[in-house]
N, C-alpha and C. Protein backbone atom coordinates (compact mmCIF):
# COMPACT_ATOMS: atom_id res chain seq x y z
N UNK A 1 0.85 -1.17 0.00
CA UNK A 1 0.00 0.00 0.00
C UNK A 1 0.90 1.24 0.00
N UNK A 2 1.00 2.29 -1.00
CA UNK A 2 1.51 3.54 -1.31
C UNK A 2 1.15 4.32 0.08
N UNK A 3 2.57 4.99 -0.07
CA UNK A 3 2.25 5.89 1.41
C UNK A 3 1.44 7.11 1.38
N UNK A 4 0.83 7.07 0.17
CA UNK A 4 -1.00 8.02 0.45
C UNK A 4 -2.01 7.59 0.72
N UNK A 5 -2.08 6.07 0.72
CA UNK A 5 -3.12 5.52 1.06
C UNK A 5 -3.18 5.14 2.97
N UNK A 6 -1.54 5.30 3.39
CA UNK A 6 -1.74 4.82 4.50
C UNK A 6 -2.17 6.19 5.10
N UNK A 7 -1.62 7.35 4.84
CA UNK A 7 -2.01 8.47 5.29
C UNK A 7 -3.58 9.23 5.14
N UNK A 8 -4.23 8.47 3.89
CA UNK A 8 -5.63 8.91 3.28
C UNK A 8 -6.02 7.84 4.53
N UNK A 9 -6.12 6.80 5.10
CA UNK A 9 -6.44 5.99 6.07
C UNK A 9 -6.41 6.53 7.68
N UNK A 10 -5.72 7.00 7.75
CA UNK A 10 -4.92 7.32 9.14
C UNK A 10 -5.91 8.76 9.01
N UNK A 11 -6.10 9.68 7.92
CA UNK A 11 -7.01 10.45 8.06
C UNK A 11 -8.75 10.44 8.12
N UNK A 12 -8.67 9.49 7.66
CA UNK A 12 -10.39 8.54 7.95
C UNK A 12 -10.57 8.04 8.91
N UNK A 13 -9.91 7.40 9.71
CA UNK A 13 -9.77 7.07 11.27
C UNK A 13 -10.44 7.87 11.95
N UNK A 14 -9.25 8.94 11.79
CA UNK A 14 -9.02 10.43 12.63
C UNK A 14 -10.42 10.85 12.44
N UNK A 15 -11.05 11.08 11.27
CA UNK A 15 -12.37 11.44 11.00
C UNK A 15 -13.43 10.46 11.98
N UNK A 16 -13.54 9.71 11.72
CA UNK A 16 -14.54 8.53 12.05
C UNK A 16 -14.39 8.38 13.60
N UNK A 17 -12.83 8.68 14.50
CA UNK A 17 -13.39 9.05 16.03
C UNK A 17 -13.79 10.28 15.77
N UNK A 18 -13.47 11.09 15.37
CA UNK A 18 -14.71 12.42 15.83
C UNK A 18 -16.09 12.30 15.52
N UNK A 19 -16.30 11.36 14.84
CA UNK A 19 -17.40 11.55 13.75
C UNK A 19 -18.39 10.65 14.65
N UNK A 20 -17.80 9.49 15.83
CA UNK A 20 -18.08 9.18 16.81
C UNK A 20 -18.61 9.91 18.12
N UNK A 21 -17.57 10.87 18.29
CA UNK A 21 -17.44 11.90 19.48
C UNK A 21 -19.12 12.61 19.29
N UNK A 22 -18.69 13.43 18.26
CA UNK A 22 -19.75 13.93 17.62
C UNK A 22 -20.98 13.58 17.84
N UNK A 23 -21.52 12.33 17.66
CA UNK A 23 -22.39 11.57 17.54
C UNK A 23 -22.69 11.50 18.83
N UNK A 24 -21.74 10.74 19.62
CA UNK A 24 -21.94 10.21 21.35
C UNK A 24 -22.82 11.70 21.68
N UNK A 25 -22.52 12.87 21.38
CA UNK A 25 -23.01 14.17 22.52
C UNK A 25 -23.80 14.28 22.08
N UNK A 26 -24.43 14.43 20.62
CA UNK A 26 -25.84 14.63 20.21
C UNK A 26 -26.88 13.77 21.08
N UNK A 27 -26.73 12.43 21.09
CA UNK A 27 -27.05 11.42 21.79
C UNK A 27 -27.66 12.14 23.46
N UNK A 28 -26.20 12.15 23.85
CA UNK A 28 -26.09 12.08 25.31
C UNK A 28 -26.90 13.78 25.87
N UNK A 29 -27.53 14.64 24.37
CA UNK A 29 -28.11 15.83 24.55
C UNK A 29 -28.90 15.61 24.16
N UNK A 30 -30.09 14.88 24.05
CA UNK A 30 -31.24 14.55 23.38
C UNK A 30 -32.40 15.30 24.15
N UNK A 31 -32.01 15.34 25.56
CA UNK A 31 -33.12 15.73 26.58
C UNK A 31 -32.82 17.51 27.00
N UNK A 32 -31.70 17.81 26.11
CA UNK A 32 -31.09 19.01 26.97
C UNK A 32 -31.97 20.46 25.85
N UNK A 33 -32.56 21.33 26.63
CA UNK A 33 -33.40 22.16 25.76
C UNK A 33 -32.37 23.03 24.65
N UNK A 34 -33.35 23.20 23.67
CA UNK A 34 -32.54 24.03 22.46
C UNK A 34 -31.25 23.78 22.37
N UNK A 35 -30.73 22.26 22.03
CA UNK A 35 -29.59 22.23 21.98
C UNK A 35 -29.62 22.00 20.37
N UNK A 36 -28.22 22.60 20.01
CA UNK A 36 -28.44 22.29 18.28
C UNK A 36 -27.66 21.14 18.15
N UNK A 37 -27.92 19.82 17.05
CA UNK A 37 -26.79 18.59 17.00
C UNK A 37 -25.14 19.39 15.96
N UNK A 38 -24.66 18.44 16.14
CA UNK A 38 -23.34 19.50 15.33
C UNK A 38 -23.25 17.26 14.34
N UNK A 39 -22.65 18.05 13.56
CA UNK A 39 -22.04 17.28 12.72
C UNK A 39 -21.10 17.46 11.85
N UNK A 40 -20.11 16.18 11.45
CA UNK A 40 -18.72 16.62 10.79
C UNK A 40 -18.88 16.34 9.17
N UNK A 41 -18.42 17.00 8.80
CA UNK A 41 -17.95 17.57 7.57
C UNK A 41 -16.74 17.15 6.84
N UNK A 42 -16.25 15.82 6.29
CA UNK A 42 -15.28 15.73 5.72
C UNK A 42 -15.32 15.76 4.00
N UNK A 43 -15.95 15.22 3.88
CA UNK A 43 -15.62 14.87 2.20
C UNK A 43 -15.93 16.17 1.06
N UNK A 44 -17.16 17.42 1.99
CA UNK A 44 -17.44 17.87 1.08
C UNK A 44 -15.93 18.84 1.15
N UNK A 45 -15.43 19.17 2.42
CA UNK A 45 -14.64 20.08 2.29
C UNK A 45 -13.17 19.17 1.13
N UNK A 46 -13.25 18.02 1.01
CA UNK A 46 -11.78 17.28 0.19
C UNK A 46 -12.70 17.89 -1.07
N UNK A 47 -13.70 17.35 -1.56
CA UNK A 47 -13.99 17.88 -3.11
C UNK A 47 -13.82 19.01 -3.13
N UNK A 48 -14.25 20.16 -2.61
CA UNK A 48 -14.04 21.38 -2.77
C UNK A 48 -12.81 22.20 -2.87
N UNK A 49 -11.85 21.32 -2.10
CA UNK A 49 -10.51 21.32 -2.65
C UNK A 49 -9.96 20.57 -3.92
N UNK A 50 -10.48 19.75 -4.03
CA UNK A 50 -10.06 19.29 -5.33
C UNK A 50 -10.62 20.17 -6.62
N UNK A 51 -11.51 20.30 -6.07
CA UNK A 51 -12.15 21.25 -7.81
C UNK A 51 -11.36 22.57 -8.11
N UNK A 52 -10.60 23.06 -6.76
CA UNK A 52 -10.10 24.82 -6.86
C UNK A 52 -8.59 24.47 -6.81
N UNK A 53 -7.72 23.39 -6.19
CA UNK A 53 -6.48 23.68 -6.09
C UNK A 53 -5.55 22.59 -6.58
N UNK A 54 -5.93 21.44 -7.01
CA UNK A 54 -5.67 20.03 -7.95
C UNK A 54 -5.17 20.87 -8.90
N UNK A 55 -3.52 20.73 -9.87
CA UNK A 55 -3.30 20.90 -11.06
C UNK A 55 -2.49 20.18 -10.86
N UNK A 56 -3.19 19.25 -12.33
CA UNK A 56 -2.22 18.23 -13.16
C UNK A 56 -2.07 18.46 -14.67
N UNK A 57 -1.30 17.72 -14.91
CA UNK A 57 -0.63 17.60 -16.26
C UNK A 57 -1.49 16.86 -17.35
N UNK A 58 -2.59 16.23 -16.82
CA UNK A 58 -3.34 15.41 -17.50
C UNK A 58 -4.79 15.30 -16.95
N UNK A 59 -5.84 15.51 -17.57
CA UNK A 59 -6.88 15.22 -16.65
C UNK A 59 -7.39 13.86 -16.04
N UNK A 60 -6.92 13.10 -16.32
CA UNK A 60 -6.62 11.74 -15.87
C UNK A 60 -5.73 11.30 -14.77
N UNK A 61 -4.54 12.12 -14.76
CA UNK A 61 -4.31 12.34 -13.55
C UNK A 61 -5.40 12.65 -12.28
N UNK A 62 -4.63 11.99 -10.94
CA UNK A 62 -5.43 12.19 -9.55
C UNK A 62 -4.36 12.71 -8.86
N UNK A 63 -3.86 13.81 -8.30
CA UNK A 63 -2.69 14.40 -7.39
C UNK A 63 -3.39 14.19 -5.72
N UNK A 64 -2.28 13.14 -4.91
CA UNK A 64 -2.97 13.27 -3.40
C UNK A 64 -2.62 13.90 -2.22
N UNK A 65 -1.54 15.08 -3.19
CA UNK A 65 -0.96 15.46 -1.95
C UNK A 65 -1.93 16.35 -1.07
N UNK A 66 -2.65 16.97 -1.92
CA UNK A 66 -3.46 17.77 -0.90
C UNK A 66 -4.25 17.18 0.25
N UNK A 67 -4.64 15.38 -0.44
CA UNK A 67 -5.49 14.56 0.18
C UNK A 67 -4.77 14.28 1.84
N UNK A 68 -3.33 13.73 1.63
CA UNK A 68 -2.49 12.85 2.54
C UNK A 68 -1.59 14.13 3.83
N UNK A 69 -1.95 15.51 2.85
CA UNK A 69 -1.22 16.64 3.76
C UNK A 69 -2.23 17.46 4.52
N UNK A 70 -3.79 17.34 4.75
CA UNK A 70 -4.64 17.98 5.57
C UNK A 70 -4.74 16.99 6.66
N UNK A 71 -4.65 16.04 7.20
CA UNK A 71 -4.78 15.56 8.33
C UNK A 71 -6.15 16.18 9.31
N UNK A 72 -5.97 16.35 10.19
CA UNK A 72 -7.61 16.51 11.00
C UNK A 72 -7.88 18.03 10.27
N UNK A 73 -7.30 18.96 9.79
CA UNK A 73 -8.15 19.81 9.44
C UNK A 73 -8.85 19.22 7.95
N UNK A 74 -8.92 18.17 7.21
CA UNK A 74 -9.46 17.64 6.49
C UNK A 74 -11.30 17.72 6.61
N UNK A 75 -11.29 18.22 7.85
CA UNK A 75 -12.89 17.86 8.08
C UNK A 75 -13.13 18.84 10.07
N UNK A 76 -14.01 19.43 9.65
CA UNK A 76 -14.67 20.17 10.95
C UNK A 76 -16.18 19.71 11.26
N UNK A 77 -16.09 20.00 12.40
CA UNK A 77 -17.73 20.02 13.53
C UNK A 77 -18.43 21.06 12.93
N UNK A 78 -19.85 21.14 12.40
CA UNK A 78 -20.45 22.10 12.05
C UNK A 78 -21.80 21.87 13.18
N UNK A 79 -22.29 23.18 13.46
CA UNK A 79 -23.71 22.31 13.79
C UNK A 79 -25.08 22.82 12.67
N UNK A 80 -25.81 22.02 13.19
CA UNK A 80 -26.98 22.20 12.64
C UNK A 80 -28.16 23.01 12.78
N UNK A 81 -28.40 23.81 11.70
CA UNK A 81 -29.24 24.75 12.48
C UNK A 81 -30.91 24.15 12.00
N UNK A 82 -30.93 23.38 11.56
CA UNK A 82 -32.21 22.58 11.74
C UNK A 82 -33.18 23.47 12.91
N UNK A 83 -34.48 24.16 12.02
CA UNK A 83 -35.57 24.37 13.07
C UNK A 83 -36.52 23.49 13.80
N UNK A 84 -36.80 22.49 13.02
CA UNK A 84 -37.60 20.97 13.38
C UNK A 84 -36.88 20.51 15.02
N UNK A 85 -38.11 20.29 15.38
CA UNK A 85 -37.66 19.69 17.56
C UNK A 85 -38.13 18.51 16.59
N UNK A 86 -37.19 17.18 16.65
CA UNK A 86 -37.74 16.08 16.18
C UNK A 86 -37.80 15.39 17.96
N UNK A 87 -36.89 15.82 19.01
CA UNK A 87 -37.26 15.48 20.45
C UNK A 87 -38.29 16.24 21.11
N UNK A 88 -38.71 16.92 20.80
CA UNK A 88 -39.62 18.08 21.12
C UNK A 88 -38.70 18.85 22.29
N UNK A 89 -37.44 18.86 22.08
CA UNK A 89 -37.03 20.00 22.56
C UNK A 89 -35.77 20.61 22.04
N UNK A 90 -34.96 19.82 21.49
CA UNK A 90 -34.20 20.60 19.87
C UNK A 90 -34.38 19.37 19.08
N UNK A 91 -33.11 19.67 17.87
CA UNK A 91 -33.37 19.00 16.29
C UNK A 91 -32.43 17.76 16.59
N UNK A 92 -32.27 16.94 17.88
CA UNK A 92 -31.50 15.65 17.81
C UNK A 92 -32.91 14.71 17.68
N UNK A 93 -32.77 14.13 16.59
CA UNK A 93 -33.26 12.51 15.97
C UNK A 93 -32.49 11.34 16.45
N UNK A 94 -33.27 10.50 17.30
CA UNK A 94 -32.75 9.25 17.39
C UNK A 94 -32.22 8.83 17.16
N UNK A 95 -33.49 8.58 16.33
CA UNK A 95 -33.39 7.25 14.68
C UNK A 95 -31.73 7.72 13.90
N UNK A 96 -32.18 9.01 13.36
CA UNK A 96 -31.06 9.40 12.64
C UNK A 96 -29.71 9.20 13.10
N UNK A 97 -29.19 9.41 14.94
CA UNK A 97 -27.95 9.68 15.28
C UNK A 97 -27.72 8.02 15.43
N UNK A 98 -28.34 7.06 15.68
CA UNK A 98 -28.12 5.86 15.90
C UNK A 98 -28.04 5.08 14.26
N UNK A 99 -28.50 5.37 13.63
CA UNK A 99 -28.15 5.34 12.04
C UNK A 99 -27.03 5.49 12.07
N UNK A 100 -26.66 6.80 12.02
CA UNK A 100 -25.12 7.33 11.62
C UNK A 100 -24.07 6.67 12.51
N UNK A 101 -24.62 6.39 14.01
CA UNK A 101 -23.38 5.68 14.64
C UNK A 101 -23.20 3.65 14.17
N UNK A 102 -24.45 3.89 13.68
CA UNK A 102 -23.62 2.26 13.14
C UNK A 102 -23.09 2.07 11.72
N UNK A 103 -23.33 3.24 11.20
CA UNK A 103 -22.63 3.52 9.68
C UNK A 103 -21.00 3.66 9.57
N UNK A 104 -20.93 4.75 11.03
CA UNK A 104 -19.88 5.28 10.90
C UNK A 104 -19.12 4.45 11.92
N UNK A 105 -19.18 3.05 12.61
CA UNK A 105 -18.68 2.15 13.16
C UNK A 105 -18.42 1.07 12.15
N UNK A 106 -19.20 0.80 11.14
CA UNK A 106 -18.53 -0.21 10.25
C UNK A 106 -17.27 0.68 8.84
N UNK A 107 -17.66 1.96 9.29
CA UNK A 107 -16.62 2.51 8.25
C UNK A 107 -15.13 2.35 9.28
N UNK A 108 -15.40 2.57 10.59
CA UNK A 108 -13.98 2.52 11.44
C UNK A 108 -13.46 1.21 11.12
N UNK A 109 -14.24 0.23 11.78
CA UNK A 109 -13.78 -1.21 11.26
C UNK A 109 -12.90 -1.33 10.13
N UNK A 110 -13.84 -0.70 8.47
CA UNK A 110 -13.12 -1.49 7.54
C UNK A 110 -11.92 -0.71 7.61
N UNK A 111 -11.36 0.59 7.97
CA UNK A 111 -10.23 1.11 7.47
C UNK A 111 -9.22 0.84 8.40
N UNK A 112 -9.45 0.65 9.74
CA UNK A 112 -8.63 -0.07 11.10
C UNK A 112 -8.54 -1.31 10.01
N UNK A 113 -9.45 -2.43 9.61
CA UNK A 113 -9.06 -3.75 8.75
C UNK A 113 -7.91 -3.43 7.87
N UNK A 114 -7.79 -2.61 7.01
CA UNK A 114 -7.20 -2.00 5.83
C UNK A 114 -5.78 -1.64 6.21
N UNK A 115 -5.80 -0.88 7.68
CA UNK A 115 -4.64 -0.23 8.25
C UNK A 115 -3.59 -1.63 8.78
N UNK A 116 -4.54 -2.46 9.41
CA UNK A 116 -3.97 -3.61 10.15
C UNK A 116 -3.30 -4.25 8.72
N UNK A 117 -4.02 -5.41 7.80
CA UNK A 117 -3.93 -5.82 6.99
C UNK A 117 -2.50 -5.06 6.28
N UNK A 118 -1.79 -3.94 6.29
CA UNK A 118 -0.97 -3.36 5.67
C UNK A 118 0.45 -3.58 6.28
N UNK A 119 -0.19 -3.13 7.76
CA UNK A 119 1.17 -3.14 8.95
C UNK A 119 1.68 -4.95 8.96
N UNK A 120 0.20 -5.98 8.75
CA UNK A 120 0.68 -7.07 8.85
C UNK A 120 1.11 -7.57 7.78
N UNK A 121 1.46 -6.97 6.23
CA UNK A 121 2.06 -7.74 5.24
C UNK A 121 3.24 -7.00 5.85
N UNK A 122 3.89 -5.78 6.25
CA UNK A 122 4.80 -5.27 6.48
C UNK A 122 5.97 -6.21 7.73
N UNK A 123 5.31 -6.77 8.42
CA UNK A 123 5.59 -7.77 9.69
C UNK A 123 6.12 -8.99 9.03
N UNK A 124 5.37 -9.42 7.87
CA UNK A 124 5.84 -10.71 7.12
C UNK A 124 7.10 -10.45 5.93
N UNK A 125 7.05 -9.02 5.65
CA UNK A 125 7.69 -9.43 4.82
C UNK A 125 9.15 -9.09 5.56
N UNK A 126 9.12 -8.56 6.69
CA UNK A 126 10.49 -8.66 7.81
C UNK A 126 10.64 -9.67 7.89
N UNK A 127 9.83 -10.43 8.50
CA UNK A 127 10.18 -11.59 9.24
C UNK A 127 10.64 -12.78 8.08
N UNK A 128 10.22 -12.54 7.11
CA UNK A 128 10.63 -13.99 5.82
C UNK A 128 12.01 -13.20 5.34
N UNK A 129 12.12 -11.80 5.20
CA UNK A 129 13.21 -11.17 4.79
C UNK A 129 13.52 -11.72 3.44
N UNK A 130 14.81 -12.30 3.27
CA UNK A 130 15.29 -12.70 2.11
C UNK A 130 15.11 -14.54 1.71
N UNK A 131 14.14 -15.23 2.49
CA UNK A 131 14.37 -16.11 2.41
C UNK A 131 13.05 -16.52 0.80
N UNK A 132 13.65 -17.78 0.67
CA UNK A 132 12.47 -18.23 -0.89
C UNK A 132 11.91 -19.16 -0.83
C-alpha cells in the first residue's frame, strides 16, 4: 500500500473518532433544551478542494498530496441549524444519530481492517526477509 493511502487511512480514522465523538453528545443531549446537533464535515470540504487547487498535467491524472497533507483539518464540527424539535425539545433525531453511529462504526472497522492488513504484510515481509 503507497504511502498516500496509509495516510488517506490514518485520516479517515481520525475522522470517524470524531465523527463518533460527535455523535456520542448529540445522543447524550437529546433531553437538553434548544440544543443544536453538530455534525462533521469531511468529504465535502476534500472535493471542494479538489475542484479549486488540484493541477495536473493530464486530466486523468489524480494528485494526493493535498489529500495525505490535511490531516484533522481535512474535516470540521459544524452544527446544525435545523428548526424541526424532532425530540420536542431541539433537532437531535434518534433514529437518525443511531443510524449514523452504526454507519460510521462499520466505516472505522473497515479502514482499522485495511490499516492492520498493511502493517501485517509489512511484519511478514520482515520476518521472511530474504528467504524463498
Amino acid at each position: 500500500m503507497p504511502k498516500f493511502d496509509t495516510k488517506l487511512l490514518e485520516n479517515y480514522i481520525s475522522y470517524c473518532n470524531q465523527k463518533n465523538k460527535t455523535l456520542a453528545n448529540n445522543i447524550s443531549n437529546i433531553g437538553t433544551y434548544n440544543f443544536q446537533r453538530e455534525d462533521v464535515r469531511f468529504k465535502d470540504l476534500v472535493e471542494e478542494e479538489m475542484k479549486t487547487k488540484i493541477q495536473t498535467s493530464s486530466k486523468r491524472h489524480i494528485k494526493f498530496d493535498l489529500l495525505t497533507s490535511k490531516g484533522n483539518d481535512a474535516f470540521e464540527v459544524v452544527t446544525d441549524r435545523e428548526t424541526e424539535f424532532f425530540s420536542g425539545v431541539n433537532n437531535v433525531d434518534i433514529d437518525r444519530e443511531m443510524s449514523e453511529l452504526a454507519e460510521n462504526s462499520l466505516r472505522f472497522k473497515f479502514a482499522s481492517k485495511r490499516m492492520k492488513g498493511y502493517f501485517d504484510n509489512i511484519q511478514n515481509v520482515i520476518k521472511v526477509g530474504g528467504q524463498h
